[in-house]
C-alpha atoms as a PDB file:
ATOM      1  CA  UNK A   1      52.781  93.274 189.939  1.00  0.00           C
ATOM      2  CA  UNK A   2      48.976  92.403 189.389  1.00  0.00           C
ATOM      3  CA  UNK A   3      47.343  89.240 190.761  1.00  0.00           C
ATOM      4  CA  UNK A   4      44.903  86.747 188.659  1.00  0.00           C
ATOM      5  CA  UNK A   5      42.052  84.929 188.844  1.00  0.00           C
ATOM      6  CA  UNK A   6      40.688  83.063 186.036  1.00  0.00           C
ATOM      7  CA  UNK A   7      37.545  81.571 186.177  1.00  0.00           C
ATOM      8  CA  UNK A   8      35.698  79.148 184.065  1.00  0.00           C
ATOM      9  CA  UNK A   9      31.691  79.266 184.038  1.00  0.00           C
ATOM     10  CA  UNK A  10      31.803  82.876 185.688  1.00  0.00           C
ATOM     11  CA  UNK A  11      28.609  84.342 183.641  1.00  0.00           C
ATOM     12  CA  UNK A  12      26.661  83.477 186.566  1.00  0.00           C
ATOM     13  CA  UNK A  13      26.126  81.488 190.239  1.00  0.00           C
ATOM     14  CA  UNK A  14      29.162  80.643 192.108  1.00  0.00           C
ATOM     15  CA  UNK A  15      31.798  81.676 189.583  1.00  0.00           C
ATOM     16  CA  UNK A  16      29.595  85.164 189.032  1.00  0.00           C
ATOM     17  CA  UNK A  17      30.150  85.859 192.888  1.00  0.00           C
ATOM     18  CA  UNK A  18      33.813  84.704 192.840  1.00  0.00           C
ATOM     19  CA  UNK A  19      34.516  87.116 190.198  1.00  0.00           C
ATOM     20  CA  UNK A  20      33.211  90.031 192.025  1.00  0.00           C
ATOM     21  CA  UNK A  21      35.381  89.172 195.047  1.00  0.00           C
ATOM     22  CA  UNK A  22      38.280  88.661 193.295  1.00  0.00           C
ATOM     23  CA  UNK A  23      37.904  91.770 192.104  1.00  0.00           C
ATOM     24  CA  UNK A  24      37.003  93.620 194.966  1.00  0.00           C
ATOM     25  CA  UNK A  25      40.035  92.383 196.522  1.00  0.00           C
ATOM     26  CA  UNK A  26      41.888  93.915 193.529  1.00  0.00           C
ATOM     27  CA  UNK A  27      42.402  90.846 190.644  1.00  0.00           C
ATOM     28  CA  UNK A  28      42.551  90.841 187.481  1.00  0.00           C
ATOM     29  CA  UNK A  29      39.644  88.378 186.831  1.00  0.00           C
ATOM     30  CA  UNK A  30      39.443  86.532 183.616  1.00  0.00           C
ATOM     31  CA  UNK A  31      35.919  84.694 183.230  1.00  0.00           C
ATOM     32  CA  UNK A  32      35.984  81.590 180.580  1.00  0.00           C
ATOM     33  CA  UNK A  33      32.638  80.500 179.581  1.00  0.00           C
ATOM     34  CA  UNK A  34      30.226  80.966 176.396  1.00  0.00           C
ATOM     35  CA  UNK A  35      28.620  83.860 178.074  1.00  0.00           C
ATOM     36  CA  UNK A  36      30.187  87.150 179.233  1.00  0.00           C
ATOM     37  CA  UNK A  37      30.138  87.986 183.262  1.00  0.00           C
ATOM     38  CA  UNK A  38      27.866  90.507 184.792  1.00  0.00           C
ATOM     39  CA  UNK A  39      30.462  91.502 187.391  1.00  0.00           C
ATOM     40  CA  UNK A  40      32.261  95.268 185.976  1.00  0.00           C
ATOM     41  CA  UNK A  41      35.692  94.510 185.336  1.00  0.00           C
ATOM     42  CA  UNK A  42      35.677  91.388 184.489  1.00  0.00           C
ATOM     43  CA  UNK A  43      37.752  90.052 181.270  1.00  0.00           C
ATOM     44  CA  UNK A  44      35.760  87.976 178.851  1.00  0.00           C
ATOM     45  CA  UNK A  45      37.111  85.280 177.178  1.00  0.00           C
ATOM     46  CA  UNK A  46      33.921  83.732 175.443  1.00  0.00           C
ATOM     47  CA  UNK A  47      33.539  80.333 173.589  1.00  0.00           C
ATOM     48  CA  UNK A  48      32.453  76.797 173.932  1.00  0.00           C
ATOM     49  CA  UNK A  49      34.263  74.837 176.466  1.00  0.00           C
ATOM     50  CA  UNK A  50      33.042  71.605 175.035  1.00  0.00           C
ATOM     51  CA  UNK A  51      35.205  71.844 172.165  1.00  0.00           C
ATOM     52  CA  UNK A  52      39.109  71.252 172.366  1.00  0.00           C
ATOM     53  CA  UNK A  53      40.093  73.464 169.900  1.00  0.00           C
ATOM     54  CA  UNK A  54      38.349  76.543 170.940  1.00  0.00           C
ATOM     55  CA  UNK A  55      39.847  76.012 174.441  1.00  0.00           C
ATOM     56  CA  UNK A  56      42.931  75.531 173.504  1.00  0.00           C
ATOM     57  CA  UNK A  57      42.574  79.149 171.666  1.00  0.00           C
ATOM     58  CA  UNK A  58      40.723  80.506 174.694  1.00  0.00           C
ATOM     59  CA  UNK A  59      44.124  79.572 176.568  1.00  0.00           C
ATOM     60  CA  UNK A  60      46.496  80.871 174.405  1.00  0.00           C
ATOM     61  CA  UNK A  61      44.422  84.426 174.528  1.00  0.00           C
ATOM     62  CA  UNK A  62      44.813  84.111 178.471  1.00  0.00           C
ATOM     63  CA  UNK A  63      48.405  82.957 178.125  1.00  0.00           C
ATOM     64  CA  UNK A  64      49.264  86.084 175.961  1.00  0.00           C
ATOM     65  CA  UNK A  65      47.495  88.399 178.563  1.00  0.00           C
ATOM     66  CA  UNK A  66      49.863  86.838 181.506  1.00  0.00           C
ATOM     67  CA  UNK A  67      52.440  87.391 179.821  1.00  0.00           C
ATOM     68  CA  UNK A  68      51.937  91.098 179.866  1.00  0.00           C
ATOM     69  CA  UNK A  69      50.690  91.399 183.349  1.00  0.00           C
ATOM     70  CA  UNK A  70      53.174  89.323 184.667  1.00  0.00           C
ATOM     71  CA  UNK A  71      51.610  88.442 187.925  1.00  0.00           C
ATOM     72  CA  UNK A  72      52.453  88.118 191.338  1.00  0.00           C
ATOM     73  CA  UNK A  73      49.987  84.649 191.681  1.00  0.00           C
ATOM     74  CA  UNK A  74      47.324  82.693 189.920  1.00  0.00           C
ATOM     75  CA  UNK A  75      44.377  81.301 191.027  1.00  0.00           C
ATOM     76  CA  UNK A  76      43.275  79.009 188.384  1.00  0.00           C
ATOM     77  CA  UNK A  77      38.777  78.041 189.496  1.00  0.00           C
ATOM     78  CA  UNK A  78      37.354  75.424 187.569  1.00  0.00           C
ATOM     79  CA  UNK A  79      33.996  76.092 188.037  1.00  0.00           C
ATOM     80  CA  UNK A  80      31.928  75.514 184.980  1.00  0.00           C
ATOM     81  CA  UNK A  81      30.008  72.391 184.804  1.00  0.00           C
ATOM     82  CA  UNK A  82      27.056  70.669 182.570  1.00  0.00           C
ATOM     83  CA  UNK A  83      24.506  68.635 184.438  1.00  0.00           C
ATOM     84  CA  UNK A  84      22.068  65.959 182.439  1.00  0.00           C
ATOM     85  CA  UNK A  85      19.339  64.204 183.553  1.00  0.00           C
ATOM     86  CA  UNK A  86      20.359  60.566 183.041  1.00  0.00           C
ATOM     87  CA  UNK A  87      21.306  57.194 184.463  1.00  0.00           C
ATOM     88  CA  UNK A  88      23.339  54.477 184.164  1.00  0.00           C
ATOM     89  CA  UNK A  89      20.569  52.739 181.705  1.00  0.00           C
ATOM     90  CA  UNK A  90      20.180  54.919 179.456  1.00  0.00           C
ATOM     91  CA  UNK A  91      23.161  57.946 179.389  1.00  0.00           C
ATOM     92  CA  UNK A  92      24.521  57.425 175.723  1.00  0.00           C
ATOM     93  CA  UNK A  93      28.054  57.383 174.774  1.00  0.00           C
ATOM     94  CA  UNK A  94      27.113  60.971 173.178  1.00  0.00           C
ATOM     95  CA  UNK A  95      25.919  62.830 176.477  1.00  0.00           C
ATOM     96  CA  UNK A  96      28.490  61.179 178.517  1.00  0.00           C
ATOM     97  CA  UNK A  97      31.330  62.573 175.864  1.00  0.00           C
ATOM     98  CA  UNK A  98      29.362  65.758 176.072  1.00  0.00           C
ATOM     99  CA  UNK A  99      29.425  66.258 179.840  1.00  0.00           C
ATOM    100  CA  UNK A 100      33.200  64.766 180.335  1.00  0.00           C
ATOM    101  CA  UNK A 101      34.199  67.390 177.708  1.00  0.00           C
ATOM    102  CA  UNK A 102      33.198  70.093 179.354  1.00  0.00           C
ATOM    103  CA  UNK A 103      33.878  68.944 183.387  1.00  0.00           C
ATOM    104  CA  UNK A 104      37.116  67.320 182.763  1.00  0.00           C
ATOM    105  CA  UNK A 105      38.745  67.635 179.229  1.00  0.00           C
ATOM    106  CA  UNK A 106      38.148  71.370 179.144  1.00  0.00           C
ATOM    107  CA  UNK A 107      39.999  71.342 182.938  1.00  0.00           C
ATOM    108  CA  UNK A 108      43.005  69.201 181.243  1.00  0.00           C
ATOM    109  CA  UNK A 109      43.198  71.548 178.951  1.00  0.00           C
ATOM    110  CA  UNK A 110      43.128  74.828 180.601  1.00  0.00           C
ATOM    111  CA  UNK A 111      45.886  72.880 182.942  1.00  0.00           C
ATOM    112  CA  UNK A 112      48.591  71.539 180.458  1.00  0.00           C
ATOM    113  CA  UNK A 113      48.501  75.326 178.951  1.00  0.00           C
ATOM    114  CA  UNK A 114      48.374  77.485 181.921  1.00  0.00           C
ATOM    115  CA  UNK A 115      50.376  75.617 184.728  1.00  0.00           C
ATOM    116  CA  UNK A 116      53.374  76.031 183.000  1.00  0.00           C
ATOM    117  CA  UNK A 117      52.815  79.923 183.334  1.00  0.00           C
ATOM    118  CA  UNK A 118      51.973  79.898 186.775  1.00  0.00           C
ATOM    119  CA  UNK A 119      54.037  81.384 189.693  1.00  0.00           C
ATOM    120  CA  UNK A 120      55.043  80.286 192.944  1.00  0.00           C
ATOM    121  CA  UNK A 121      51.950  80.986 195.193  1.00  0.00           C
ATOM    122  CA  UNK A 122      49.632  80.377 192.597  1.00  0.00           C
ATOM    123  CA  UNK A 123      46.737  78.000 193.133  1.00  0.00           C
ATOM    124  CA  UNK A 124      44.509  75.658 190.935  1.00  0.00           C
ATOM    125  CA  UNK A 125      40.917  74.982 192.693  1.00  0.00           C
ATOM    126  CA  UNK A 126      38.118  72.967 191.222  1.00  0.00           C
ATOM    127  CA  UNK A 127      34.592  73.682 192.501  1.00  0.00           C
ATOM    128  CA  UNK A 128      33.062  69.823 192.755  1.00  0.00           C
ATOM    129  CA  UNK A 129      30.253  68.895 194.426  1.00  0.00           C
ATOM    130  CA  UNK A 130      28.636  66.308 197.462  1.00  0.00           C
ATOM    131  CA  UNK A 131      28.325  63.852 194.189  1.00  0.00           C
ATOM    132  CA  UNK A 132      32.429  63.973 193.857  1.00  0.00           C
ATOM    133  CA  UNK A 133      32.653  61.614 196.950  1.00  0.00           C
ATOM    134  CA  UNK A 134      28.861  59.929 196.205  1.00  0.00           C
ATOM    135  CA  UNK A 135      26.511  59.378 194.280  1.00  0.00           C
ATOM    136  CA  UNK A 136      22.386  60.215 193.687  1.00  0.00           C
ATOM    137  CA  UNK A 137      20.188  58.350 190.759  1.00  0.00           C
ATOM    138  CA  UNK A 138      19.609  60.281 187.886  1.00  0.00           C
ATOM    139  CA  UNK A 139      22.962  62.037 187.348  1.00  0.00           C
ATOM    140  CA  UNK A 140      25.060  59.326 186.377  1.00  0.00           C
ATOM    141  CA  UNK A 141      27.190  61.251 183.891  1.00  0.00           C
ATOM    142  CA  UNK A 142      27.961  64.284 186.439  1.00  0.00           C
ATOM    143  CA  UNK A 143      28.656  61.922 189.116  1.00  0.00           C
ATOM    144  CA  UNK A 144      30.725  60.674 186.761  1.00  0.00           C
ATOM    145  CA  UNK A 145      32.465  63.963 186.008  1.00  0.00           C
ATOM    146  CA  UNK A 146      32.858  65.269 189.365  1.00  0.00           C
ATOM    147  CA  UNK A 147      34.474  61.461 190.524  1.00  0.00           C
ATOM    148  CA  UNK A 148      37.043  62.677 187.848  1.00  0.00           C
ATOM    149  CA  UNK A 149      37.177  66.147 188.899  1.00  0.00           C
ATOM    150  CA  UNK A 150      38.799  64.542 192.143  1.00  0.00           C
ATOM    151  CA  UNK A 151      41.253  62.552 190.885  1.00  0.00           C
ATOM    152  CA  UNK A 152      42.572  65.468 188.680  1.00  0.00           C
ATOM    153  CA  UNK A 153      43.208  67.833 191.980  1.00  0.00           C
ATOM    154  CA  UNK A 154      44.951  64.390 193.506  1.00  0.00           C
ATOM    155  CA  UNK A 155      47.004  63.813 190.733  1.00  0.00           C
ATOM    156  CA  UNK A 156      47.494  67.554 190.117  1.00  0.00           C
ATOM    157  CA  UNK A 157      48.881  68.031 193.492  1.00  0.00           C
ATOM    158  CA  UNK A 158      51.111  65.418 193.471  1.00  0.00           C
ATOM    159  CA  UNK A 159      52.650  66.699 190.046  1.00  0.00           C
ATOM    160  CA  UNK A 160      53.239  70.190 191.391  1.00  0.00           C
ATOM    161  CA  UNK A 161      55.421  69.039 194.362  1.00  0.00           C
ATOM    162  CA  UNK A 162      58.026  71.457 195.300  1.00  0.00           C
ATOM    163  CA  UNK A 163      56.355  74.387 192.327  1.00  0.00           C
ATOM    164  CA  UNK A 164      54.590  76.042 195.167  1.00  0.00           C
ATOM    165  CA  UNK A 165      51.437  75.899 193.905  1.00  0.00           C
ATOM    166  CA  UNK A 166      48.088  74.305 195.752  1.00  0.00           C
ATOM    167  CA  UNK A 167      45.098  72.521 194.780  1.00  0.00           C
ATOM    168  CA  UNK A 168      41.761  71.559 196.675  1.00  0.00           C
ATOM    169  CA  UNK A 169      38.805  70.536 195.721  1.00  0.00           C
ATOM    170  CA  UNK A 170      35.651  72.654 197.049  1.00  0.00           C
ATOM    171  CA  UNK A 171      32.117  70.452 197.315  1.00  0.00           C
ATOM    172  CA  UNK A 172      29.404  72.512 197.129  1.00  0.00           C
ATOM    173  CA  UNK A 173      25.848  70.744 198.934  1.00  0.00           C
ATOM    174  CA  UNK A 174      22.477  72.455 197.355  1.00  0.00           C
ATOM    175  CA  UNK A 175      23.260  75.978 196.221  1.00  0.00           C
ATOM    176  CA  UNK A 176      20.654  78.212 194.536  1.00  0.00           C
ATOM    177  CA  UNK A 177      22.085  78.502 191.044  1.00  0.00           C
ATOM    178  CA  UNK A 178      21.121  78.509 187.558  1.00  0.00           C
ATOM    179  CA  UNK A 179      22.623  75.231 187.187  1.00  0.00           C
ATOM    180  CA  UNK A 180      20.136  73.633 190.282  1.00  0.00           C
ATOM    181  CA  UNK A 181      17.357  75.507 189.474  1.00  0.00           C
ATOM    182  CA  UNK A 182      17.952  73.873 185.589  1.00  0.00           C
ATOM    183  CA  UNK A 183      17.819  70.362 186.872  1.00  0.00           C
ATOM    184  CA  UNK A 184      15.252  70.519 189.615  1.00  0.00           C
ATOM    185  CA  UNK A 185      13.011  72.971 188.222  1.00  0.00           C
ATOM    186  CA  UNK A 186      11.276  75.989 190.092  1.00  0.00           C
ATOM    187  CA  UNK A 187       9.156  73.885 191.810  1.00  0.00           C
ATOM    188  CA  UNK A 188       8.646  75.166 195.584  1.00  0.00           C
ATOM    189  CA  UNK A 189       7.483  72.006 196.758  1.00  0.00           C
ATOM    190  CA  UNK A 190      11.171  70.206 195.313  1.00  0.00           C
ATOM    191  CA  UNK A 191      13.531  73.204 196.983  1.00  0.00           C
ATOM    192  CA  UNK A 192      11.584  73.197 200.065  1.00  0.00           C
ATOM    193  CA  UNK A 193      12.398  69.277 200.224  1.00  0.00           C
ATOM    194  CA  UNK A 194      16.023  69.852 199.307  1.00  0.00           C
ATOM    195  CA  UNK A 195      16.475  72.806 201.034  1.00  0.00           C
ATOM    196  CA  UNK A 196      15.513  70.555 204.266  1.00  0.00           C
ATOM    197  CA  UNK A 197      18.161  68.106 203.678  1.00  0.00           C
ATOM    198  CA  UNK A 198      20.741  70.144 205.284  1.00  0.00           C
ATOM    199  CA  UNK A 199      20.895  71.622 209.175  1.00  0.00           C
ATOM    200  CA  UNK A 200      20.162  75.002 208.144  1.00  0.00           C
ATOM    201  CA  UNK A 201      17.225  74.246 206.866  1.00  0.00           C
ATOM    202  CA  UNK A 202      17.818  76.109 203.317  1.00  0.00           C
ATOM    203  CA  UNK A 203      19.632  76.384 199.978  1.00  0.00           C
ATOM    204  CA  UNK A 204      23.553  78.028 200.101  1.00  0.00           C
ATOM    205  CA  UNK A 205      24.171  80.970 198.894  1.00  0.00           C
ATOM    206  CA  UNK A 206      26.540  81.286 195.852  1.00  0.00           C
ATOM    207  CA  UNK A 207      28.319  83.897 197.451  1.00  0.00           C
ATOM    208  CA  UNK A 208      29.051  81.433 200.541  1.00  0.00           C
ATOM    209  CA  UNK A 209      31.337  79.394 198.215  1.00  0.00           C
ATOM    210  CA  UNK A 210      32.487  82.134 196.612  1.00  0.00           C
ATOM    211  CA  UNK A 211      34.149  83.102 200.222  1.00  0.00           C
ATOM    212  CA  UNK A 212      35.877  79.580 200.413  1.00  0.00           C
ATOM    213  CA  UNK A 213      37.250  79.748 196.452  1.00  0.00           C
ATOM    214  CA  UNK A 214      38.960  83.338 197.670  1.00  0.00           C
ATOM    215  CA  UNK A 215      39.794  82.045 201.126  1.00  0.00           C
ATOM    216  CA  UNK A 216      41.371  78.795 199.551  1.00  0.00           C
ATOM    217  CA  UNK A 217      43.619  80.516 197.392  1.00  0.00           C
ATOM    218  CA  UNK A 218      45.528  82.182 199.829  1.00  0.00           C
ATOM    219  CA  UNK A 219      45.901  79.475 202.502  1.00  0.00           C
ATOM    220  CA  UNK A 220      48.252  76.941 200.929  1.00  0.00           C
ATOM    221  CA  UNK A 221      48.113  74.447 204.050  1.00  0.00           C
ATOM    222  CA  UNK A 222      44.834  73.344 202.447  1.00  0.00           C
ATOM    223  CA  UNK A 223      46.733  71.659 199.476  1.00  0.00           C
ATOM    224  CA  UNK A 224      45.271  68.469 198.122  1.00  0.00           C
ATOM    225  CA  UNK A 225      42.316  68.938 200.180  1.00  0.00           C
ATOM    226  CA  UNK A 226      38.620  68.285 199.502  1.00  0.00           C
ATOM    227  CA  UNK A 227      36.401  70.766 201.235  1.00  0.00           C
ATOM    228  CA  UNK A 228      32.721  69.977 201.840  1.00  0.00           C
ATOM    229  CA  UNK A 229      30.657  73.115 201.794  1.00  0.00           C
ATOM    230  CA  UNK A 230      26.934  72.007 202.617  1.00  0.00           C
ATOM    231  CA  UNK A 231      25.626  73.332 205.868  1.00  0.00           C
ATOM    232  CA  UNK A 232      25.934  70.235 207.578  1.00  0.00           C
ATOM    233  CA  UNK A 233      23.988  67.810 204.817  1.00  0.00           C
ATOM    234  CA  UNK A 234      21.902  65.253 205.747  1.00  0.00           C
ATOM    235  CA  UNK A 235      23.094  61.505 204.601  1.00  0.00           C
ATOM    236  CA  UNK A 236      21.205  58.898 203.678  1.00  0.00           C
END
């Protein structure tokens, strides 16, 4: 029997280096995300995860493929994630829909068509962030988002009782992706300053979270847990 991993947002960053583990560890990975994954091996399922239809197809195309594999275990990483620049003054209906479709609808989803298909020793793990327990200005709708993202893996874990299947939550501090690199810019001066917020002195590595996503599927005592991942950050 083959193992799984499917992976939303894996073209690059975090879900890029899960992917590869996954697969060295011998997975079937399945990446879900508008772009295709760099990592060999991989199984693309492109389209726009903003959009309930086209997930819902993306699904059934994954659904089809477990079917025929039928796996040993599952581990279901919702990874991708859209970031704005906005605040509570001035985030419009619009970009707030925009962001929640993509870090929480797109997860509900995925969930209500894939659970159901999901074996005993399976896992679903959601890769949040520092700002799913707080809060910084000028993110207000992906605080928002990743607030949510919380009480799905809460809720999720408490409707799986008994199925065998865990959830956590993983909380990523400052890691050098695209995704940080989009919001902050490449400005030394700004990832110097960030970089310094934590006791390490530096941004993580994608591949550092990568090894918690892979570790936290196969340890099931971590179920319903959120796991900060930030070198030790600084709090203000």
């Amino acid at each position: 029997m083959s193992r799984i991993a499917i992976i939303t947002g894996a073209s690059s960053g975090i879900g890029a280096a899960a992917s590869q583990q996954f697969i060295d560890q011998g997975f079937t990975v399945f990446n879900v995300s508008r772009r295709a994954c760099p990592v060999a091996g991989v199984r693309n399922i492109c389209g726009d995860l903003s959009a309930e239809e086209t997930v819902i197809s993306l699904a059934d195309d994954i659904a089809t493929q477990i079917d025929a594999l039928a796996p040993s275990d599952i581990c279901l990483v919702h990874n991708a994630a859209l970031m704005l620049k906005d605040s509570a003054e001035q985030c419009s209906d619009g970009d707030l829909l925009r962001v929640m479709a993509i870090n929480v609808l797109a997860i509900n989803t995925l969930n209500r068509r894939l659970l159901p298909l999901m074996p005993e020793g399976s896992s679903v793990l959601f890769v949040g962030s520092t700002l799913s327990e707080k809060a910084v200005g000028g993110a207000f709708s992906y605080v928002v988002s990743k607030h949510a993202q919380l009480g799905i893996m809460r809720a999720t874990c408490q409707d799986l009782m008994g199925r065998g299947i865990h959830t956590a939550l993983i909380c990523p501090g400052f890691t050098d992706t695209e995704m940080l690199r989009g919001h902050i810019g490449n400005d030394q001066q700004i990832i110097d300053s960030i970089s310094g917020m934590n006791s390490f002195g530096r941004l993580i590595a994608p591949t550092e979270i990568a090894n918690l996503i892979v570790w936290g599927h196969s340890n099931p005592v971590i179920n319903g847990s959120v796991m900060h991942a930030n070198l030790g950050q600084l709090e203000h």
